[in-house]
C-alpha atoms as a PDB file:
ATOM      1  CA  UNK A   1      12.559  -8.906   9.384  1.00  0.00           C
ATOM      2  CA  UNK A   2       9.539  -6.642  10.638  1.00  0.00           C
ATOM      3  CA  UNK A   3       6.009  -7.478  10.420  1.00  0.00           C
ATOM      4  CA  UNK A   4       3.380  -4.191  10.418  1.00  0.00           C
ATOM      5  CA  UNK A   5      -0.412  -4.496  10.386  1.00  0.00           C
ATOM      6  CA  UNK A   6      -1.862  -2.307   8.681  1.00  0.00           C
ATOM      7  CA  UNK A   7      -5.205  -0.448   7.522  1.00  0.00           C
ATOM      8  CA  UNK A   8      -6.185   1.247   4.373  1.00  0.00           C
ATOM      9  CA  UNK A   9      -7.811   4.782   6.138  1.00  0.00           C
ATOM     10  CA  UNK A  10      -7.540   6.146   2.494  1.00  0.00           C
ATOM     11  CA  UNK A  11      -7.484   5.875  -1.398  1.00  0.00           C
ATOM     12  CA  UNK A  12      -6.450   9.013  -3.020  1.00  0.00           C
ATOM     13  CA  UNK A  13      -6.637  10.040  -6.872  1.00  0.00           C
ATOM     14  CA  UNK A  14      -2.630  11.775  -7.607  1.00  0.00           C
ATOM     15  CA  UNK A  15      -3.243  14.884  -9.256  1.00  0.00           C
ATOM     16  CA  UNK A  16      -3.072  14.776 -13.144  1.00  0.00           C
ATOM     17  CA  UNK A  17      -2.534  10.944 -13.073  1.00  0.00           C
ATOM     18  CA  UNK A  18      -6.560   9.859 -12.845  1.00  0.00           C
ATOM     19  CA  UNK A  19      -6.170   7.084 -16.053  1.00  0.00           C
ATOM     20  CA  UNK A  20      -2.827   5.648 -14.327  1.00  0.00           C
ATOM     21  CA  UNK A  21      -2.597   5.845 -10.756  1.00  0.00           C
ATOM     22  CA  UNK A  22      -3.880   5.556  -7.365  1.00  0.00           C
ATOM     23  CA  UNK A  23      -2.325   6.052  -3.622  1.00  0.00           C
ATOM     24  CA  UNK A  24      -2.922   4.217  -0.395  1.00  0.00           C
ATOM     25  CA  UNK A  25      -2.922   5.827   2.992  1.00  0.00           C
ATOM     26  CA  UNK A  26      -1.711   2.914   5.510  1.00  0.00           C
ATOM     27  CA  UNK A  27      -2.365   3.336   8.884  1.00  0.00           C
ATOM     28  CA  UNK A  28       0.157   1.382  11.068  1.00  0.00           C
ATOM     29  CA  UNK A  29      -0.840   1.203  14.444  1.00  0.00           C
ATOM     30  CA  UNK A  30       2.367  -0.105  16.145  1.00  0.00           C
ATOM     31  CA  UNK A  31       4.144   2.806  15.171  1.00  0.00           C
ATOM     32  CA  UNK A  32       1.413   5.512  15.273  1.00  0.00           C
ATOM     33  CA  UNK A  33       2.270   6.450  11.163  1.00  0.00           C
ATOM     34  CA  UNK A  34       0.573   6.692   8.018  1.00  0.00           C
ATOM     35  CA  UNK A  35       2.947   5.340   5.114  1.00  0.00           C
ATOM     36  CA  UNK A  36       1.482   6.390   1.491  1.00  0.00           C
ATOM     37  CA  UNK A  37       1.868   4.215  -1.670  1.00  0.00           C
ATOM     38  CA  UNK A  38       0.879   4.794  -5.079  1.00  0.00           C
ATOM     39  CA  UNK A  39      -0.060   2.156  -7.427  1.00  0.00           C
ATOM     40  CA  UNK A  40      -1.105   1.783 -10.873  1.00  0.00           C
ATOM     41  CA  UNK A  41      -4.462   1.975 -11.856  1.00  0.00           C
ATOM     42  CA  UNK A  42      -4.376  -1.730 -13.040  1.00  0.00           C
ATOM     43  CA  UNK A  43      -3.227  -3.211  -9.604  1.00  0.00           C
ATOM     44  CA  UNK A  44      -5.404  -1.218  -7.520  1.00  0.00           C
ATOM     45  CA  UNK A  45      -8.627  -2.151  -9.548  1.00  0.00           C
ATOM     46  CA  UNK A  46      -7.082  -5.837  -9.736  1.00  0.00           C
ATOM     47  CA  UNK A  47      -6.876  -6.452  -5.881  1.00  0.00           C
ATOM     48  CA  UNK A  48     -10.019  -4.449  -5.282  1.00  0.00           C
ATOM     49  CA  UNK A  49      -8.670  -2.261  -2.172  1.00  0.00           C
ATOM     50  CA  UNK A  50     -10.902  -0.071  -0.013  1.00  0.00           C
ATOM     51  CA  UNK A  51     -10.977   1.664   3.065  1.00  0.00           C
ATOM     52  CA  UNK A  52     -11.010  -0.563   5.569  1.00  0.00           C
ATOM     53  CA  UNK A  53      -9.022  -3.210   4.417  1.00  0.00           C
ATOM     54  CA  UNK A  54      -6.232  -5.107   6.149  1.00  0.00           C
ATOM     55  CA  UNK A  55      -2.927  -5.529   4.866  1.00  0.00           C
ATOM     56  CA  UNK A  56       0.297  -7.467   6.373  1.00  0.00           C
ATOM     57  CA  UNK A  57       3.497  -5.822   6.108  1.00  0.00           C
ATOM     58  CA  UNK A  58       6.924  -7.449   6.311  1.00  0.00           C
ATOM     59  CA  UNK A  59       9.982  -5.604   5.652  1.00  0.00           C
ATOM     60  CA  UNK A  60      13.160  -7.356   5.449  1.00  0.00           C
ATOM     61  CA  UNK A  61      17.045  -5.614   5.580  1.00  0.00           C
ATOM     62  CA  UNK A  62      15.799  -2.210   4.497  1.00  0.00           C
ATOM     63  CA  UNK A  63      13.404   0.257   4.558  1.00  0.00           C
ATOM     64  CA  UNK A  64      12.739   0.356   0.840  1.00  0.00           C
ATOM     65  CA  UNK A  65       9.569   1.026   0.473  1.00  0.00           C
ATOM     66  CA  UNK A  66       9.310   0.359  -3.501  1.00  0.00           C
ATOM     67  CA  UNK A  67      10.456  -3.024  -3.249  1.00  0.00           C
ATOM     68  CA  UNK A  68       8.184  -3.278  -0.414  1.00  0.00           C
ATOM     69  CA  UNK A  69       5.222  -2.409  -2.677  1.00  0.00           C
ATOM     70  CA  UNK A  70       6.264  -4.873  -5.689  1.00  0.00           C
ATOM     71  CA  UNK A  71       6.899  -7.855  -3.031  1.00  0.00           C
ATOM     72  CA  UNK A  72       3.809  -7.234  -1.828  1.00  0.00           C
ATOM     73  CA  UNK A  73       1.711  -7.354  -4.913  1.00  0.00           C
ATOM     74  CA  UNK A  74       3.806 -10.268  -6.087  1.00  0.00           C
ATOM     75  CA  UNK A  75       2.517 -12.516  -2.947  1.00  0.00           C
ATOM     76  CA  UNK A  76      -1.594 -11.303  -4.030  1.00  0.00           C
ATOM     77  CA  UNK A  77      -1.424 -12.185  -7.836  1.00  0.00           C
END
């Protein structure tokens, strides 16, 4: 298992998808990267993220970043 922390540096709107979507730019300091992750509209307004806000990351077996994102948003409802 790896544990990241992380800070939102920036909430983007994906082209075309305005009504359903939104992306997170995650800046992860141990490892001097950005990781990007787009959510639906729902979620994002649900868990109220901004800029600024700190985030825990744990990854565990594989880099899958899409299971990542659902664990993670499973663990804040």
């Amino acid at each position: 298992m790896i544990m990241f922390e992380g800070e939102i540096t920036q909430t983007k709107v994906p082209p075309n998808k305005a009504e359903f979507e939104r992306e997170l730019v995650i800046w992860i300091e141990e490892t001097s990267n950005e990781i990007e992750i787009t959510l639906d509209l729902n979620t994002f307004q649900k868990n109220q993220f901004a800029v600024g806000d700190k985030l825990s990351i744990k990854i565990e077996k594989q880099m899958d970043f899409d299971s990542l994102a659902r664990d993670f948003f499973k663990e804040n409802q």
